[in-house]
PDB file of N, CA and C in Angstrom:
ATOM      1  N   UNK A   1       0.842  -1.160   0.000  1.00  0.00           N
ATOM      2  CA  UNK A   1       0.000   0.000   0.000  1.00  0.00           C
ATOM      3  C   UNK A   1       0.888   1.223   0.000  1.00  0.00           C
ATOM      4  N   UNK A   2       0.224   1.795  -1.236  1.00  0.00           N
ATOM      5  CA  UNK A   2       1.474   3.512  -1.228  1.00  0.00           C
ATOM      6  C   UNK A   2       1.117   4.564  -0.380  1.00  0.00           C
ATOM      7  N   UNK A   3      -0.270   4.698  -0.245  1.00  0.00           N
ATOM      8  CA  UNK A   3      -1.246   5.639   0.586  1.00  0.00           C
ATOM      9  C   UNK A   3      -1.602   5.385   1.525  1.00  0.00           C
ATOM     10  N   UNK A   4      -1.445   6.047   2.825  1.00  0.00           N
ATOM     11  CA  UNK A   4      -2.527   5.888   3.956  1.00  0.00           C
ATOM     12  C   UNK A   4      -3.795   6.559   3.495  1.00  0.00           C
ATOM     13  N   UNK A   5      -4.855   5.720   4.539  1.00  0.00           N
ATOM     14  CA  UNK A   5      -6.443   6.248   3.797  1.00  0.00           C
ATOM     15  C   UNK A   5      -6.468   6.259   5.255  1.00  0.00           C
ATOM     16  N   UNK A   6      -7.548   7.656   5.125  1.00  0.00           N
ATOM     17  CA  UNK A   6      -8.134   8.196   6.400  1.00  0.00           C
ATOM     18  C   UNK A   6      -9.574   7.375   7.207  1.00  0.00           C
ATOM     19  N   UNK A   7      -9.581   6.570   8.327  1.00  0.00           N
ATOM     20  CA  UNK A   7     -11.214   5.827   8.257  1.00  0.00           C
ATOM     21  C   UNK A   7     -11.781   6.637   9.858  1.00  0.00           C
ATOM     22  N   UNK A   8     -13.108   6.813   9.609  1.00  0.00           N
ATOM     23  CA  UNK A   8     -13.843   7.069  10.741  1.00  0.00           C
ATOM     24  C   UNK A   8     -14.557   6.297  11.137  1.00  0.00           C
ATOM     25  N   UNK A   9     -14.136   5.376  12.958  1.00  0.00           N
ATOM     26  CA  UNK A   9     -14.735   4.471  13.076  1.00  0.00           C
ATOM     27  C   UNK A   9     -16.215   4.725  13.790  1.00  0.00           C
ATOM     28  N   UNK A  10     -16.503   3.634  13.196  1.00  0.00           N
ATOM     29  CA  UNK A  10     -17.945   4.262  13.409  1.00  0.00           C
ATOM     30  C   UNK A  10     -18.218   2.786  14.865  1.00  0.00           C
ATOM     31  N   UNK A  11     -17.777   1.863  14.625  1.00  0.00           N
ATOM     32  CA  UNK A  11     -18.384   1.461  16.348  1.00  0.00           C
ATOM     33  C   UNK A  11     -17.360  -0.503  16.127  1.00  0.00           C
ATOM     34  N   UNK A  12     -17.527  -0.583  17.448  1.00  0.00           N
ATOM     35  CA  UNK A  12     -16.376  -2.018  17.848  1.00  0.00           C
ATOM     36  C   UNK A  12     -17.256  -3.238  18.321  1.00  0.00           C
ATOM     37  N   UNK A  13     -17.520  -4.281  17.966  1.00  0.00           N
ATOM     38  CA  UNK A  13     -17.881  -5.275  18.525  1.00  0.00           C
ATOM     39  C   UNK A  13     -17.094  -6.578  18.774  1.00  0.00           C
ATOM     40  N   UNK A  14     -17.499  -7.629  18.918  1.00  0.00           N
ATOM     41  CA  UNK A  14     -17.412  -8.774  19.448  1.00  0.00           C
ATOM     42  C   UNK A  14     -18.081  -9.689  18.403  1.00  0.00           C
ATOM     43  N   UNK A  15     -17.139 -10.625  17.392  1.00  0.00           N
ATOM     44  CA  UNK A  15     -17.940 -11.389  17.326  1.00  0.00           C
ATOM     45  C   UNK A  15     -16.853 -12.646  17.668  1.00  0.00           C
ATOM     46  N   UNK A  16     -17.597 -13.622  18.609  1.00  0.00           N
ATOM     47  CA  UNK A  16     -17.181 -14.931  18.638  1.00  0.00           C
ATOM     48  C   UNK A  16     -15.257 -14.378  19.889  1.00  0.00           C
ATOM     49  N   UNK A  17     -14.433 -14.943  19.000  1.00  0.00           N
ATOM     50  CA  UNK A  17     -13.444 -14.211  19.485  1.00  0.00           C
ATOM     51  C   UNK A  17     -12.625 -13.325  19.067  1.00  0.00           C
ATOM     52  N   UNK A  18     -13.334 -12.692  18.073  1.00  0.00           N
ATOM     53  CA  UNK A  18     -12.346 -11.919  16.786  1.00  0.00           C
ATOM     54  C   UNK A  18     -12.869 -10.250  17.665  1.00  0.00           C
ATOM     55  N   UNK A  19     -12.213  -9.582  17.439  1.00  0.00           N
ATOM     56  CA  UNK A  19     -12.609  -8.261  17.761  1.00  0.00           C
ATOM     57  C   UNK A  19     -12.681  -7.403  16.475  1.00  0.00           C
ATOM     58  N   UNK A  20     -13.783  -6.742  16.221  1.00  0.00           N
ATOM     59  CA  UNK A  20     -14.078  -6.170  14.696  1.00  0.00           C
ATOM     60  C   UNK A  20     -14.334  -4.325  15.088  1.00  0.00           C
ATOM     61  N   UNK A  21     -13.716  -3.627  14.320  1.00  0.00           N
ATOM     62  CA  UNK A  21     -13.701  -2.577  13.845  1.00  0.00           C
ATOM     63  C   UNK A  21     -14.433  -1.980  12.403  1.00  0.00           C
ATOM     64  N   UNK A  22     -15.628  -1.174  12.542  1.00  0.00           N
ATOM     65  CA  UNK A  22     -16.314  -0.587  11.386  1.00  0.00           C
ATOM     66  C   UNK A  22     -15.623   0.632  11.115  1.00  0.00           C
ATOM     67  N   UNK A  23     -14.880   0.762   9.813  1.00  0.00           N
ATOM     68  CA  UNK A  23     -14.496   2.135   9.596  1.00  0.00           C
ATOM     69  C   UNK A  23     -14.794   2.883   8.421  1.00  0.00           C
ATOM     70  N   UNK A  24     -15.340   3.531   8.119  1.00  0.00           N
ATOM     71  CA  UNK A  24     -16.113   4.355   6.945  1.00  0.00           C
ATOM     72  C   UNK A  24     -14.914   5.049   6.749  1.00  0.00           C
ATOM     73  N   UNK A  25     -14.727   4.859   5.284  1.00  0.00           N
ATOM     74  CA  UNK A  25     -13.317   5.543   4.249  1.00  0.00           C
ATOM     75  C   UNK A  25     -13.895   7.139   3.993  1.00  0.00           C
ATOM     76  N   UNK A  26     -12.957   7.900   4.782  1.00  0.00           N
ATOM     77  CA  UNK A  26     -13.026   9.393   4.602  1.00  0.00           C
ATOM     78  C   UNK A  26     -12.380  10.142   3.508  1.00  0.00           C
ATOM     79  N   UNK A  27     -12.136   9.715   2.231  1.00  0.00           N
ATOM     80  CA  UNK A  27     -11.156  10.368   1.259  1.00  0.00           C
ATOM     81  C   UNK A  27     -10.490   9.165   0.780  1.00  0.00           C
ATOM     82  N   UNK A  28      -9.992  10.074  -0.364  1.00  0.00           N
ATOM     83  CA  UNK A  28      -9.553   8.547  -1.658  1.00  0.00           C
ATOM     84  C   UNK A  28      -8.373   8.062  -0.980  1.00  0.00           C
ATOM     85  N   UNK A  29      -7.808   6.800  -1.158  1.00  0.00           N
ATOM     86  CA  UNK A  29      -6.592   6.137  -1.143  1.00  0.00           C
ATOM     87  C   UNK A  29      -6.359   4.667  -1.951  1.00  0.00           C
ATOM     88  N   UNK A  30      -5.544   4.321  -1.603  1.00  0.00           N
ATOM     89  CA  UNK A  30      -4.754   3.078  -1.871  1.00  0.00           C
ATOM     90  C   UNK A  30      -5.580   1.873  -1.151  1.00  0.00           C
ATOM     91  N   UNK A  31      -6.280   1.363  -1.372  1.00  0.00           N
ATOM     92  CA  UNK A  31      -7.178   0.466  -0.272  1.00  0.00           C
ATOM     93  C   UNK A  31      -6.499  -1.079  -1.327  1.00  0.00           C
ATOM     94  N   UNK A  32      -5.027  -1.550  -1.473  1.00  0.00           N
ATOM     95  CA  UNK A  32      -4.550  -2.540  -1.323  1.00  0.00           C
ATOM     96  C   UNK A  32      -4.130  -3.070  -0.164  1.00  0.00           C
ATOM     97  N   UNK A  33      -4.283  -4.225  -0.128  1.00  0.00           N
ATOM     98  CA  UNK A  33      -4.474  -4.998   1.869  1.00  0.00           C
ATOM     99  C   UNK A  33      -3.166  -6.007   1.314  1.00  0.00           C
ATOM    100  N   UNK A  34      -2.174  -5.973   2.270  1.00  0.00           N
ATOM    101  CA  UNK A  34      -1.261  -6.822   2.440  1.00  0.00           C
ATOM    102  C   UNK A  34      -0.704  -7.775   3.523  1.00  0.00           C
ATOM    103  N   UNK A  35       0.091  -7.701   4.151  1.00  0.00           N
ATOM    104  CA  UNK A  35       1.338  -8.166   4.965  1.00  0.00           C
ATOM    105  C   UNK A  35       1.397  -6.690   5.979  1.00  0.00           C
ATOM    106  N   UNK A  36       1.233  -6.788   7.068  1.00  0.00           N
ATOM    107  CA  UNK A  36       1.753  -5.380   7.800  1.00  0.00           C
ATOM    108  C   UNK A  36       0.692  -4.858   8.155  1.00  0.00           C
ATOM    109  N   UNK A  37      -0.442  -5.042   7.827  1.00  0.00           N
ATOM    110  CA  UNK A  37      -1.825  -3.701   7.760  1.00  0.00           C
ATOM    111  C   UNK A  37      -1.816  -3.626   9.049  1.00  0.00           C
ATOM    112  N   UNK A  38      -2.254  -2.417   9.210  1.00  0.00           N
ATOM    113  CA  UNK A  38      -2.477  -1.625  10.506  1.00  0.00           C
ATOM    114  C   UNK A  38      -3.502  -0.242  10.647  1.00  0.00           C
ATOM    115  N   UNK A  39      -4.110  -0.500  11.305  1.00  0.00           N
ATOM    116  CA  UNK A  39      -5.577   0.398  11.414  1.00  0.00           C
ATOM    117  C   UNK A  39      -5.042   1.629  13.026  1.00  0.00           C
ATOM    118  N   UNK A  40      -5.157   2.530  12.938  1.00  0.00           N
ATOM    119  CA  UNK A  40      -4.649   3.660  13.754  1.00  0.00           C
ATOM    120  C   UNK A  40      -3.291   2.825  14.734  1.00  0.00           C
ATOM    121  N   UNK A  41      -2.009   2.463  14.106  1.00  0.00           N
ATOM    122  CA  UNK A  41      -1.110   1.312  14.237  1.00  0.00           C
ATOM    123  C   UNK A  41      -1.287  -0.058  15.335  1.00  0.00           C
ATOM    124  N   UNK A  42      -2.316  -0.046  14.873  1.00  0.00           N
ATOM    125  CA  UNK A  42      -2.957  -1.785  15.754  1.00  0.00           C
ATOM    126  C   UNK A  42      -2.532  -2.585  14.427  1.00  0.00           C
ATOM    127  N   UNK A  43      -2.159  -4.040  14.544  1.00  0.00           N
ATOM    128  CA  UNK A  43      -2.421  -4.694  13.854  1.00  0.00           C
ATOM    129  C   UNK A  43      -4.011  -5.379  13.709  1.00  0.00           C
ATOM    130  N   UNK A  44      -3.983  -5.393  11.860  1.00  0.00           N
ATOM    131  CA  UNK A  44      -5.104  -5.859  11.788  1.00  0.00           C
ATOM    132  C   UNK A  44      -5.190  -7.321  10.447  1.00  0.00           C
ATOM    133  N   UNK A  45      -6.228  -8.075  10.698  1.00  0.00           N
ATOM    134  CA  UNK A  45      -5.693  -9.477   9.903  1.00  0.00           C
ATOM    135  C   UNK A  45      -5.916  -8.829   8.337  1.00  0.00           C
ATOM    136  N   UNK A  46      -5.308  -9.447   7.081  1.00  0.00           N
ATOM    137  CA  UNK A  46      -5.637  -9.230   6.075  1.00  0.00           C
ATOM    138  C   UNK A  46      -7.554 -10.132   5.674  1.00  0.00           C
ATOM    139  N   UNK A  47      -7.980 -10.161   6.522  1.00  0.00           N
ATOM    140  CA  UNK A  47      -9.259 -10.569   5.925  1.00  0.00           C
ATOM    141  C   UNK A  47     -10.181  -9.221   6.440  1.00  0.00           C
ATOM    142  N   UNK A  48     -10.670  -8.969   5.400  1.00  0.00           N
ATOM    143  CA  UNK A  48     -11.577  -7.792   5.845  1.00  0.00           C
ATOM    144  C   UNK A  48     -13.008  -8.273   5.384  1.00  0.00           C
ATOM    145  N   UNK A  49     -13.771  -7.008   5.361  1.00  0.00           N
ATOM    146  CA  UNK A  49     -15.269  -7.438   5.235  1.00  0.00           C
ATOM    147  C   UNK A  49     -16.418  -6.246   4.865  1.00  0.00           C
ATOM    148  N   UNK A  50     -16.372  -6.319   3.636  1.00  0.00           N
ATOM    149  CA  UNK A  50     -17.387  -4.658   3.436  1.00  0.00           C
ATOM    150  C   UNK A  50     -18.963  -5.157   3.662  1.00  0.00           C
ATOM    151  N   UNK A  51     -19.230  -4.392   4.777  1.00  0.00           N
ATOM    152  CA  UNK A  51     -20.863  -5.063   5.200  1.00  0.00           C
ATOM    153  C   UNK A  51     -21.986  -4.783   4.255  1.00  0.00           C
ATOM    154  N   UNK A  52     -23.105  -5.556   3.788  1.00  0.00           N
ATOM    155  CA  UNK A  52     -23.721  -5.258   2.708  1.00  0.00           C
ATOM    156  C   UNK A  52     -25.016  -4.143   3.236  1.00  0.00           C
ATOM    157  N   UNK A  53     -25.460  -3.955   4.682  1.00  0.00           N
ATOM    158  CA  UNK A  53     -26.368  -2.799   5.373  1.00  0.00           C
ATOM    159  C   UNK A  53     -26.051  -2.647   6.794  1.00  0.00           C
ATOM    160  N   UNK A  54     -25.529  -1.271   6.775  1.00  0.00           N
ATOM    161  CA  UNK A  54     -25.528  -1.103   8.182  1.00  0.00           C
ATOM    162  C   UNK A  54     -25.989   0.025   8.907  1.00  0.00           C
ATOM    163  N   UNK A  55     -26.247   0.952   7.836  1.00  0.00           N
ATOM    164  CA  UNK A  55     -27.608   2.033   8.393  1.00  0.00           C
ATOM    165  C   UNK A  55     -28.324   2.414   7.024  1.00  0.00           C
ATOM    166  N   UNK A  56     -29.151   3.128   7.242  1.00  0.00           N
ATOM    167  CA  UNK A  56     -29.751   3.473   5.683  1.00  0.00           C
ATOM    168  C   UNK A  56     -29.007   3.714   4.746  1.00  0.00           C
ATOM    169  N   UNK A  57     -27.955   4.803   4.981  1.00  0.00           N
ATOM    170  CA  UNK A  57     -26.966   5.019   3.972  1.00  0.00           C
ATOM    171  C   UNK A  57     -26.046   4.113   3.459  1.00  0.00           C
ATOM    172  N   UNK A  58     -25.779   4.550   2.343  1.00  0.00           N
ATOM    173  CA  UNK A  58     -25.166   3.645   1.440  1.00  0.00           C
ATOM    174  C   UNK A  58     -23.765   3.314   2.162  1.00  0.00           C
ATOM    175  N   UNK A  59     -23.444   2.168   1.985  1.00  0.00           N
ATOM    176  CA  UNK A  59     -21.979   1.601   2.968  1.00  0.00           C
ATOM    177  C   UNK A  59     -21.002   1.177   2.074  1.00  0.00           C
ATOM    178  N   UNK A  60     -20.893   1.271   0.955  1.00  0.00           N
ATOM    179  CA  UNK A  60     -19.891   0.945  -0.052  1.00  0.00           C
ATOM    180  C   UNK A  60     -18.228   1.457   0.556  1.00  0.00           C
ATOM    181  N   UNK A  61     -18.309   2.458   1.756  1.00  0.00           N
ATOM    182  CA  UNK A  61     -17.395   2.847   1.668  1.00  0.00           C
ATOM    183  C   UNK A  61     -17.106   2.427   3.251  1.00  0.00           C
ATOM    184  N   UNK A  62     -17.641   1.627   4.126  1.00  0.00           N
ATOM    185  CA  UNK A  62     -17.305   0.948   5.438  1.00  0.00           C
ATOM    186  C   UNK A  62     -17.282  -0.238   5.341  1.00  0.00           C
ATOM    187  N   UNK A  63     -15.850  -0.326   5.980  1.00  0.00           N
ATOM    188  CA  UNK A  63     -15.323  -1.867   6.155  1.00  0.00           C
ATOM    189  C   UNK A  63     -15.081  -2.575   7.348  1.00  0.00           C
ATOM    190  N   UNK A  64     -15.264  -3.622   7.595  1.00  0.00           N
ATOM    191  CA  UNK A  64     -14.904  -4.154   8.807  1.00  0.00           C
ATOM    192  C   UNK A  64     -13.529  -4.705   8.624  1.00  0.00           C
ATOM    193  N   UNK A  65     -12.768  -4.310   9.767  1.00  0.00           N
ATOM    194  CA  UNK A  65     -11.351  -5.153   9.972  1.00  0.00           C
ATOM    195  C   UNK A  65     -11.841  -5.706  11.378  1.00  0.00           C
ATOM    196  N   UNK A  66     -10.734  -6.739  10.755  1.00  0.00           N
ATOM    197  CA  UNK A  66     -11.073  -8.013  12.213  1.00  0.00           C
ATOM    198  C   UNK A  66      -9.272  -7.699  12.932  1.00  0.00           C
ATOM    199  N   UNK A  67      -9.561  -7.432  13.905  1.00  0.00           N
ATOM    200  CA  UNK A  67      -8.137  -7.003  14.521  1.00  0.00           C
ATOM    201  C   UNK A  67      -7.612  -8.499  15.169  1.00  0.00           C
ATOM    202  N   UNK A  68      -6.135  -8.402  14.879  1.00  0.00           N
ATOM    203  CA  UNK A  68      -5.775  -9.521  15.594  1.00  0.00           C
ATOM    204  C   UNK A  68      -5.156 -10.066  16.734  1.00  0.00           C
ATOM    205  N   UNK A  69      -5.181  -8.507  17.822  1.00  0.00           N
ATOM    206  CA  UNK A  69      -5.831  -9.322  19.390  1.00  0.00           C
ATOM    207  C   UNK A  69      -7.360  -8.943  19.544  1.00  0.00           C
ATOM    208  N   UNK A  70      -7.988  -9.359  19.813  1.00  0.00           N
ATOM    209  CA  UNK A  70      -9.257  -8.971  20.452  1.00  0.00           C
ATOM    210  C   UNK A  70      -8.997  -7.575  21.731  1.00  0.00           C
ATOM    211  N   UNK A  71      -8.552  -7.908  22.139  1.00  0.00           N
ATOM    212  CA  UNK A  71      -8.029  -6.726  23.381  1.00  0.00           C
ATOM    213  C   UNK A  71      -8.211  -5.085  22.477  1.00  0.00           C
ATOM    214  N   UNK A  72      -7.895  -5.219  21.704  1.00  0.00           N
ATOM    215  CA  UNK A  72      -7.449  -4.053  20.793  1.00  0.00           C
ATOM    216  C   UNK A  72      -8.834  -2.944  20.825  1.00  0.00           C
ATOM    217  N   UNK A  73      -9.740  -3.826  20.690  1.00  0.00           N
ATOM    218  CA  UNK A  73     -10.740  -2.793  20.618  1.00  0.00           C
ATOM    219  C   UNK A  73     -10.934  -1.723  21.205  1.00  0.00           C
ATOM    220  N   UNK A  74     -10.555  -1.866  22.433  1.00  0.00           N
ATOM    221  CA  UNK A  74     -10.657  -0.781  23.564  1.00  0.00           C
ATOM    222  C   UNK A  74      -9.882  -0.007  22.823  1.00  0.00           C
ATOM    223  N   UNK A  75      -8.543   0.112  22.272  1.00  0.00           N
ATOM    224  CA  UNK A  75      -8.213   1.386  21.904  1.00  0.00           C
ATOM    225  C   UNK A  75      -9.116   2.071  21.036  1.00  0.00           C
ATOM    226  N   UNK A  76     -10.207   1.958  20.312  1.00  0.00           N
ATOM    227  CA  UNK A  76     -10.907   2.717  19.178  1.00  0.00           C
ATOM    228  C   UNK A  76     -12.155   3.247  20.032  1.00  0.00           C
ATOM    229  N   UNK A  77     -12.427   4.352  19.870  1.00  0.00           N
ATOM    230  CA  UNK A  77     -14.007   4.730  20.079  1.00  0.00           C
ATOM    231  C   UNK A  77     -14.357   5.370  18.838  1.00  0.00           C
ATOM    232  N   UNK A  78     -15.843   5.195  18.707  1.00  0.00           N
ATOM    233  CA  UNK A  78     -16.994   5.579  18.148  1.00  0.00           C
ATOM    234  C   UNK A  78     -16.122   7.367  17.754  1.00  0.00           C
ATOM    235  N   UNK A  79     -16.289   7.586  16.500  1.00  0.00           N
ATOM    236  CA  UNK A  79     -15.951   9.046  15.924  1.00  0.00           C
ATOM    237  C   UNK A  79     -14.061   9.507  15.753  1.00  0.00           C
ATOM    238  N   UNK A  80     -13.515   8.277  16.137  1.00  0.00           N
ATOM    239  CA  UNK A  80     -11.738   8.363  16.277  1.00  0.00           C
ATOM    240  C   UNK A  80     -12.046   8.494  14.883  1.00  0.00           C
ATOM    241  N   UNK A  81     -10.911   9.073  14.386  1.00  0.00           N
ATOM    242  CA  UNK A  81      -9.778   8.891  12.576  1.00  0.00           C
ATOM    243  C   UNK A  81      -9.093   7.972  12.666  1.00  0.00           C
ATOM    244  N   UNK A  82      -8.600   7.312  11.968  1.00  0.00           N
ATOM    245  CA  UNK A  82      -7.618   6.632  12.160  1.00  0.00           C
ATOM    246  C   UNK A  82      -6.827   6.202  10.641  1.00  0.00           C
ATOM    247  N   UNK A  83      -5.459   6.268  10.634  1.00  0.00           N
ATOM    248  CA  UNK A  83      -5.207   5.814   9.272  1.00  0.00           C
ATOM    249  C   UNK A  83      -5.089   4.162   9.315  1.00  0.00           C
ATOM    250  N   UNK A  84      -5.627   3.905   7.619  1.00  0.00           N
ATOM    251  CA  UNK A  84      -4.967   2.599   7.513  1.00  0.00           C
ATOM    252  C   UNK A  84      -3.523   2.264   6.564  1.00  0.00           C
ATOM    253  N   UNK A  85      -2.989   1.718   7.142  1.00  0.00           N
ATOM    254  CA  UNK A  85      -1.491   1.819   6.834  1.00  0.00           C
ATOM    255  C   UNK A  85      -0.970   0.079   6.587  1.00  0.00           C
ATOM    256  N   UNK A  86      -0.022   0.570   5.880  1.00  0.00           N
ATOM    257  CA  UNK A  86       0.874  -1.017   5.634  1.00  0.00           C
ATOM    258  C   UNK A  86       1.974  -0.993   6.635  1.00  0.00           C
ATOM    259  N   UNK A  87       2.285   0.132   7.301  1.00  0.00           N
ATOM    260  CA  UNK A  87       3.233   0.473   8.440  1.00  0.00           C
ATOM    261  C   UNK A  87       3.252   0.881   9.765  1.00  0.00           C
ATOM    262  N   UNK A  88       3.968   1.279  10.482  1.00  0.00           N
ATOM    263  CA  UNK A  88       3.314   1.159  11.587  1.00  0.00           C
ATOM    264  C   UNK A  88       4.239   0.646  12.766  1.00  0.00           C
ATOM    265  N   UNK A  89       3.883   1.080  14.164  1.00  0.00           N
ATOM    266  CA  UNK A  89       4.382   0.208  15.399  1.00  0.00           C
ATOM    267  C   UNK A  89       3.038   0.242  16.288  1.00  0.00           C
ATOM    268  N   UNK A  90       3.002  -0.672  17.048  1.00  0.00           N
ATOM    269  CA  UNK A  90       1.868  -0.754  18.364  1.00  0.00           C
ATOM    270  C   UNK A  90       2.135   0.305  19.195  1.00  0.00           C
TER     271      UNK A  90
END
């Protein structure tokens, strides 16, 4: 990924034991997923997930990352920025 892209998360759940992050893409970027990804520098798994309804408005542009500790969530609240990046430290 050449670009960081700007995401506004919009809210954190629980599913099972995965900890998931919704982040609505704020401005154009590079949205290639590799080796390294990192969501406001958390690691996050390369499997993502663009939800098909999650409020009336159109969601083409919110994705779920599944982070890969569960713990992680706590760092994000509801309205953070956060970049997504191929780089990064914890």
């Amino acid at each position: 990924m050449k670009n960081e892209t700007l995401f506004k998360i919009e809210r954190t759940f629980a599913v099972g034991n995965m900890g998931v992050v919704l982040g609505r893409q704020m401005g154009p970027g590079d949205l290639r997923f590799g080796p390294g990804l990192r969501l406001g520098g958390i690691a996050v798994s390369p499997w993502l997930r663009q939800p098909t309804m999650l409020t009336a408005e159109p969601t083409e542009h919110v994705i779920a990352f599944v982070l890969r500790d569960i713990a992680d969530r706590r760092r994000f609240r509801s309205g953070d920025l956060v970049e997504l990046s191929a780089k990064g430290v914890r």
